[in-house]
N, C-alpha and C. Protein backbone atom coordinates (compact mmCIF):
# COMPACT_ATOMS: atom_id res chain seq x y z
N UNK A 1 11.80 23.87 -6.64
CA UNK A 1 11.91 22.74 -5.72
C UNK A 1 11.03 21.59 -6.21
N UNK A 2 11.51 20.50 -6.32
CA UNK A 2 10.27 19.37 -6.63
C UNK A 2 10.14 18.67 -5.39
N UNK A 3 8.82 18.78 -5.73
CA UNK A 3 8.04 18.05 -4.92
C UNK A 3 7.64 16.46 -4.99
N UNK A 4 7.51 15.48 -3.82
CA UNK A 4 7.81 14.47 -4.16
C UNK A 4 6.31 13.90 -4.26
N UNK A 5 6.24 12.86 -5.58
CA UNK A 5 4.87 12.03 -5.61
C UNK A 5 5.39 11.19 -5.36
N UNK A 6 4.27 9.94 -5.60
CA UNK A 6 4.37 8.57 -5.63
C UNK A 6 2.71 8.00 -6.91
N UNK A 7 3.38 6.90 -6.70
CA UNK A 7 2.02 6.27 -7.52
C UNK A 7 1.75 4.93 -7.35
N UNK A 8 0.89 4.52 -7.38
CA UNK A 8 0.33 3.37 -6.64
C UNK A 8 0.05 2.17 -8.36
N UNK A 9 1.04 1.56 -8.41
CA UNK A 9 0.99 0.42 -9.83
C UNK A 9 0.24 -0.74 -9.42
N UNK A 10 -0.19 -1.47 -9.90
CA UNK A 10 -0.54 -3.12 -9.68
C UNK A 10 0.32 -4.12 -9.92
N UNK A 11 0.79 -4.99 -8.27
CA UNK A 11 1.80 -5.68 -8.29
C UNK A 11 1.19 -6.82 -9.59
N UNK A 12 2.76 -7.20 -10.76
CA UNK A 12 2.47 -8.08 -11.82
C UNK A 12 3.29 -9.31 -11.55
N UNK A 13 2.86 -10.28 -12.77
CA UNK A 13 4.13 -11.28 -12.43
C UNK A 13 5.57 -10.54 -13.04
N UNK A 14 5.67 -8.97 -13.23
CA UNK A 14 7.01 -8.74 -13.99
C UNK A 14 7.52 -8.14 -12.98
N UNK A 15 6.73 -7.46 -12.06
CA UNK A 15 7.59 -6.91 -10.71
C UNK A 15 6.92 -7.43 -9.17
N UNK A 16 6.96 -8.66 -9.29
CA UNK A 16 6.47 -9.48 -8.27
C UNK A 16 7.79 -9.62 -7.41
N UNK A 17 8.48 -9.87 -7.85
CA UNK A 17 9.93 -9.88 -7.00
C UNK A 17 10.27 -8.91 -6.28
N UNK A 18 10.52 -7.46 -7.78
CA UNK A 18 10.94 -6.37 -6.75
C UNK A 18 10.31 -6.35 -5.45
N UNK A 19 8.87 -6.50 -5.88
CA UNK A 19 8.22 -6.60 -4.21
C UNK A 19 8.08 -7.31 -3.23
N UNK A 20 8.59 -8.63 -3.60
CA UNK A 20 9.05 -9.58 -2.38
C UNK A 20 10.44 -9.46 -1.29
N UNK A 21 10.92 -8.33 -2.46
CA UNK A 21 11.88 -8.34 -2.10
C UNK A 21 12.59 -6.97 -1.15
N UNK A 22 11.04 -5.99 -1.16
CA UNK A 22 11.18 -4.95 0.07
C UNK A 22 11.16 -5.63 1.44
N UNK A 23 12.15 -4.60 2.00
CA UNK A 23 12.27 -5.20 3.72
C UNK A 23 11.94 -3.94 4.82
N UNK A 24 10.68 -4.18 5.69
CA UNK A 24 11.20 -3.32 6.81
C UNK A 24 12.29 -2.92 7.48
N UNK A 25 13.08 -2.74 8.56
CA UNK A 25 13.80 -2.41 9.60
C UNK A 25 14.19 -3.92 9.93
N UNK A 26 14.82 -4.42 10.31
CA UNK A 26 15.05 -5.66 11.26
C UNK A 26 14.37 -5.64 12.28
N UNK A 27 14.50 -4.56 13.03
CA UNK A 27 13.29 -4.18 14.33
C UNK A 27 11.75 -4.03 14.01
N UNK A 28 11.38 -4.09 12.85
CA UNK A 28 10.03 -4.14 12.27
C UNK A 28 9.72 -5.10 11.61
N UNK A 29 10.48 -6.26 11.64
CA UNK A 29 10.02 -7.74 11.40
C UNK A 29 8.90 -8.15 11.58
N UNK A 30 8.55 -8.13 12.87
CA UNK A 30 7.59 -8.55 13.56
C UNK A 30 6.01 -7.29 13.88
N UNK A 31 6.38 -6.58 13.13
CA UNK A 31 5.01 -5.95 12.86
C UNK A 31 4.14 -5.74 11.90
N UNK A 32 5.03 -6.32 11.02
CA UNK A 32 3.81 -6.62 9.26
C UNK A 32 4.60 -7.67 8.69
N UNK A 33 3.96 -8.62 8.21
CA UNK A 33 3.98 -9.47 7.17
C UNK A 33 4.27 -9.51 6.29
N UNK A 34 5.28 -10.50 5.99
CA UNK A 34 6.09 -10.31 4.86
C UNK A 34 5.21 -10.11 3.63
N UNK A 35 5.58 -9.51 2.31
CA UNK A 35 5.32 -9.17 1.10
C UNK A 35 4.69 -10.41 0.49
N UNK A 36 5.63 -11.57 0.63
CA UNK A 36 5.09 -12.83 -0.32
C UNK A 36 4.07 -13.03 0.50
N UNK A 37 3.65 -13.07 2.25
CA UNK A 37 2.68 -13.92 2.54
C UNK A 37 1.64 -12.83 2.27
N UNK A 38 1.52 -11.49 1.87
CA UNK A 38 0.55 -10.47 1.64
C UNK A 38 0.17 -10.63 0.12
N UNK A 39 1.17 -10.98 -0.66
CA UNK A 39 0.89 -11.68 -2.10
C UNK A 39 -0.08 -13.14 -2.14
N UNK A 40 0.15 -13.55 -1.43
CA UNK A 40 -1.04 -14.73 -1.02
C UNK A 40 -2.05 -14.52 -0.45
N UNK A 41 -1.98 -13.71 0.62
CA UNK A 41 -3.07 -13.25 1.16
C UNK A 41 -4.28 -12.94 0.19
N UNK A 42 -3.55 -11.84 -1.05
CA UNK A 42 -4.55 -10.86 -1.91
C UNK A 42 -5.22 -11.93 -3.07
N UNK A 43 -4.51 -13.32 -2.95
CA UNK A 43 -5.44 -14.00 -3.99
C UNK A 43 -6.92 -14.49 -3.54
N UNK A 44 -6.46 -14.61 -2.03
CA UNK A 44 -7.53 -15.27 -1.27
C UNK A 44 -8.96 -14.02 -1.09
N UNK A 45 -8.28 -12.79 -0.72
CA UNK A 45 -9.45 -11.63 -0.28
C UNK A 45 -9.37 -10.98 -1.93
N UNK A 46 -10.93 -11.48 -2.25
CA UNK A 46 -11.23 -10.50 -3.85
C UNK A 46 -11.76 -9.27 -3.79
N UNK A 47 -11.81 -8.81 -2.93
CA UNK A 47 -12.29 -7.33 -2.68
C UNK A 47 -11.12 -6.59 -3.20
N UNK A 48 -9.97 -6.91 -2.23
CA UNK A 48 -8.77 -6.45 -2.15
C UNK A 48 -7.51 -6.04 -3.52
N UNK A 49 -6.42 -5.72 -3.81
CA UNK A 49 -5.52 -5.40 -4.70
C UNK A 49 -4.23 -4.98 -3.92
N UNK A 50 -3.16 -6.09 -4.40
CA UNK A 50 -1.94 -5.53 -4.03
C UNK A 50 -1.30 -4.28 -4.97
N UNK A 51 -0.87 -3.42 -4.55
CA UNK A 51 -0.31 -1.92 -5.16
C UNK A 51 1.48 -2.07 -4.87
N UNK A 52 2.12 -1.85 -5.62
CA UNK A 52 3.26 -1.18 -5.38
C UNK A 52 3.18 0.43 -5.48
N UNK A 53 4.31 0.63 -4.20
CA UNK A 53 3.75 2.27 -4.24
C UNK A 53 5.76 2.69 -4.84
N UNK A 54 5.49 3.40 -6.26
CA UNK A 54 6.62 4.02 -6.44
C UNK A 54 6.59 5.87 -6.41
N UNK A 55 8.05 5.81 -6.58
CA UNK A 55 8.49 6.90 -6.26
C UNK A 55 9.53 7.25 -7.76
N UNK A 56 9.22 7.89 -8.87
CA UNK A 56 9.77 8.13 -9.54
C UNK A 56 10.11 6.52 -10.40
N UNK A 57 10.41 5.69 -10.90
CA UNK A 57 10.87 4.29 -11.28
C UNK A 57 11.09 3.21 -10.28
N UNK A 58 11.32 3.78 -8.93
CA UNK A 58 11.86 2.90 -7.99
C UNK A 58 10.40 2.05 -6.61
N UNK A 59 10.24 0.94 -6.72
CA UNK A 59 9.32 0.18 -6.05
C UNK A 59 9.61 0.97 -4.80
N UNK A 60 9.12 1.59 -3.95
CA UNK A 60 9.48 1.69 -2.52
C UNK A 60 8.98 1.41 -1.36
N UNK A 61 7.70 0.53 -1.84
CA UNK A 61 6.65 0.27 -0.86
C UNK A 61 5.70 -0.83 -1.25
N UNK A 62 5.21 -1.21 -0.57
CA UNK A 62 3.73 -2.39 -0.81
C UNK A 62 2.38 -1.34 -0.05
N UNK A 63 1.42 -1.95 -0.64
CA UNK A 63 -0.28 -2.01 -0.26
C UNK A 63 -1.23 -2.65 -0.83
N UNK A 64 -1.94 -3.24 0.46
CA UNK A 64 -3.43 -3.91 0.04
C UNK A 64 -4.27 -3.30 0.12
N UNK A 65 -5.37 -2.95 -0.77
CA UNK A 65 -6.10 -2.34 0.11
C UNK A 65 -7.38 -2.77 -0.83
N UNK A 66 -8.83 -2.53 -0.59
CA UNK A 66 -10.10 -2.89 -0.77
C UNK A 66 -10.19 -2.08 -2.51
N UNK A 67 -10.34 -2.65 -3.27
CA UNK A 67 -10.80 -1.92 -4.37
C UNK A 67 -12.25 -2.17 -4.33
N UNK A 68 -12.89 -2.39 -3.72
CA UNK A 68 -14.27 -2.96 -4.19
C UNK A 68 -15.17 -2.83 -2.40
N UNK A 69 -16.31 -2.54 -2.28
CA UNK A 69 -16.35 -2.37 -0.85
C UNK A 69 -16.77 -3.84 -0.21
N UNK A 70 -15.85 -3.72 0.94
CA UNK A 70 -16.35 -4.96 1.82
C UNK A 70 -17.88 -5.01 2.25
N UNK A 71 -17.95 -6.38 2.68
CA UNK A 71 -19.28 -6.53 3.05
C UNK A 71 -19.35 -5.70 4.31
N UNK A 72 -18.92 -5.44 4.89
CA UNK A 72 -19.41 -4.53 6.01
C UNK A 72 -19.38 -3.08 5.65
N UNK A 73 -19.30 -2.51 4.59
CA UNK A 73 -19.71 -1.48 3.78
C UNK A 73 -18.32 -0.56 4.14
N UNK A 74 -17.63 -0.59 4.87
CA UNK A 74 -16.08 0.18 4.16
C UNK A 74 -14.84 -0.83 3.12
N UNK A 75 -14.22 0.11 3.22
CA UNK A 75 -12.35 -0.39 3.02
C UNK A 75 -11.72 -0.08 3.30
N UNK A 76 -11.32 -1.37 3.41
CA UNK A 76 -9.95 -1.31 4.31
C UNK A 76 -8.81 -1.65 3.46
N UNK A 77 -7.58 -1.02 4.47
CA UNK A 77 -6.06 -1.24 4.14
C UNK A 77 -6.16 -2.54 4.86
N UNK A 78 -5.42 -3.30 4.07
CA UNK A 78 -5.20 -4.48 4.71
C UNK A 78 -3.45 -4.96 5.01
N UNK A 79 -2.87 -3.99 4.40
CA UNK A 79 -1.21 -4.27 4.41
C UNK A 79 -0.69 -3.29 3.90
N UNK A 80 0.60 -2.56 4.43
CA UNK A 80 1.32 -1.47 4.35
C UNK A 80 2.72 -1.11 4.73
N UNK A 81 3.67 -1.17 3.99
CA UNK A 81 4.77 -1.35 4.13
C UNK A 81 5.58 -0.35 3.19
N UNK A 82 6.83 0.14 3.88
CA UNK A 82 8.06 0.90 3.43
C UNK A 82 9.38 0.22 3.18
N UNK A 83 9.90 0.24 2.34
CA UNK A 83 11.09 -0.60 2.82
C UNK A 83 12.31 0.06 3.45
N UNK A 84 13.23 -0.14 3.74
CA UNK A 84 13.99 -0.08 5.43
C UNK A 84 14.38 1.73 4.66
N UNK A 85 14.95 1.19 3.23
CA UNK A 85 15.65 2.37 2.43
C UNK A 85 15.68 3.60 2.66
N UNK A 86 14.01 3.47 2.22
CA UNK A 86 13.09 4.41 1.92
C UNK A 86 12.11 4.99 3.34
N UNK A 87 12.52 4.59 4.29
CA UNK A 87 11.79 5.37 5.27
C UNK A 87 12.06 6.77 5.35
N UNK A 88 11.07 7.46 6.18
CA UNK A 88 11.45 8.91 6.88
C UNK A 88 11.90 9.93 5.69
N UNK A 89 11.08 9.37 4.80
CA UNK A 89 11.01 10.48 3.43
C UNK A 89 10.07 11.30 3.00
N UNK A 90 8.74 10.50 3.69
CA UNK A 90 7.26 11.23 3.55
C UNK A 90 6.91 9.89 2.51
N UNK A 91 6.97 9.17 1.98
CA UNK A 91 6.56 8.01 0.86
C UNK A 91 5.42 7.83 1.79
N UNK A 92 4.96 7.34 2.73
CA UNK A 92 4.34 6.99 3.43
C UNK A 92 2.86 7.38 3.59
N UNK A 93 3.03 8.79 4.42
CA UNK A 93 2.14 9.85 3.88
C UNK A 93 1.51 10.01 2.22
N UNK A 94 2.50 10.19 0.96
CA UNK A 94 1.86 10.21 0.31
C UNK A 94 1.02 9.15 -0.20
N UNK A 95 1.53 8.22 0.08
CA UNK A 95 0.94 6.79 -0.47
C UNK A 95 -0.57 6.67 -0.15
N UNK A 96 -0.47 7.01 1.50
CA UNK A 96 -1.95 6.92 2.03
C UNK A 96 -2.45 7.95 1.19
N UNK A 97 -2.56 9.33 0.85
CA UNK A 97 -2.79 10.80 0.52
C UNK A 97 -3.73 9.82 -0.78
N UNK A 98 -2.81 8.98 -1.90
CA UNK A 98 -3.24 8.59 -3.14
C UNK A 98 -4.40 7.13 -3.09
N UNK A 99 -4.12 6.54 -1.83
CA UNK A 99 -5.03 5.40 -1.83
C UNK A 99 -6.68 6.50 -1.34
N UNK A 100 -6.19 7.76 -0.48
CA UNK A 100 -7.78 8.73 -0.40
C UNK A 100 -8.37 8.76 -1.32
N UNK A 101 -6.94 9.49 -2.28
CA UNK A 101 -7.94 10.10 -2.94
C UNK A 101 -8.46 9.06 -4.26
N UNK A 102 -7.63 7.85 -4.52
CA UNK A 102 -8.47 6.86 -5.25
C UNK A 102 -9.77 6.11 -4.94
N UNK A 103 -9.52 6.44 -3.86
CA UNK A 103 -11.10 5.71 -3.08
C UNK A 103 -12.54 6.84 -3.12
N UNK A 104 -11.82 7.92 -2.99
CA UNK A 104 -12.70 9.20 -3.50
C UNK A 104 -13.44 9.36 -4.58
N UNK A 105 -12.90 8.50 -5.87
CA UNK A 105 -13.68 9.44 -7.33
C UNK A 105 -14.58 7.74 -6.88
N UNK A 106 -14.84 6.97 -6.20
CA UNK A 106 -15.76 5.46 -6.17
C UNK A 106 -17.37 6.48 -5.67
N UNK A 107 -17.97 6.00 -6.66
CA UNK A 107 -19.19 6.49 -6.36
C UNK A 107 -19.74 5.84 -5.22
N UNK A 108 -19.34 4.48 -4.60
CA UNK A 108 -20.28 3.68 -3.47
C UNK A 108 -19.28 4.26 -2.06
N UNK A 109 -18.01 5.21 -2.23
CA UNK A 109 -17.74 5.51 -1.06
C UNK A 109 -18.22 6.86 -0.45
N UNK A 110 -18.87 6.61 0.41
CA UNK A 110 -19.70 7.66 1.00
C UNK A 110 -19.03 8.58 1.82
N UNK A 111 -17.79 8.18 2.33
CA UNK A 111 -17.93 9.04 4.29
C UNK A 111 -15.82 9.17 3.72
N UNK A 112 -15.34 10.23 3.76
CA UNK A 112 -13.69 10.49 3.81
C UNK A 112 -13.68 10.81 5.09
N UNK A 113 -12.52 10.14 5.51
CA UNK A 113 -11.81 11.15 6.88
C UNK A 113 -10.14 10.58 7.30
N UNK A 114 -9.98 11.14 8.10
CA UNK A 114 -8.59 10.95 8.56
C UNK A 114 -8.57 9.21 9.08
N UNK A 115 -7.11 9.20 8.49
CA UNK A 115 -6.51 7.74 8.87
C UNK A 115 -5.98 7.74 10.07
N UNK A 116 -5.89 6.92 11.00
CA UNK A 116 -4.55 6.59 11.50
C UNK A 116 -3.88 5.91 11.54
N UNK A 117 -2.79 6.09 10.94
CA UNK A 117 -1.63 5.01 11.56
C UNK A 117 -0.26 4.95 11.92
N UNK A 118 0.10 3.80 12.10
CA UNK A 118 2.14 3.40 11.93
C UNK A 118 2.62 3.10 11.13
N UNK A 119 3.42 4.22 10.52
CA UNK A 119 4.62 4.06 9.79
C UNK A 119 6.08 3.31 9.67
N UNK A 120 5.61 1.87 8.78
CA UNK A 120 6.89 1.57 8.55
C UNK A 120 6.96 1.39 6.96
């Protein structure tokens, strides 16, 4: 049986599109921010790094999240998204699973624990 990964790339100018070009739900419009304005966002916050999260060759997701620790001494996700496709596959789950455990081998992160959140 295979089991499904993912992997977390750094959005470039060569797959900047693919990722503008993931969409939530229509009904999840209005709960995260589009891709391009999260691509702007990440020039402004330097802590931060936009990720594409794939699944075998295929883009299936966005994330921001803190590569570097904020001044208030964690990191944070700052943006997180599935596209409509690709929901209700587990991508989601693993994505978070790989942003843990990348934040894990950082010698200045001190404290792991459970996330919570909403999945789109």
């Amino acid at each position: 049986m295979n089991e499904k990964q993912v992997t977390l790339q750094r959005i470039t100018k060569e797959n900047e599109l693919a990722c503008i070009q993931l969409q939530p739900r229509e009904d999840q419009l209005n709960l995260v921010a589009s891709n391009a304005d999260s691509l702007i966002h990440a020039t402004k916050e330097i802590t931060s790094k936009p990720y594409g999260i794939f699944a075998e060759d295929r883009m299936v997701g966005f994330i921001l999240f803190d590569n570097e620790i904020y001044n208030d001494g964690y990191y944070w996700i700052l943006r997180f998204m599935i596209d409509e496709k690709y929901q209700g596959k587990g991508y989601a789950k693993l994505a978070i699973q790989e942003v843990i455990h990348k934040l894990k081998e950082r010698t200045d992160c001190k404290q792991s624990g459970y996330l919570m959140y909403r999945t789109i």
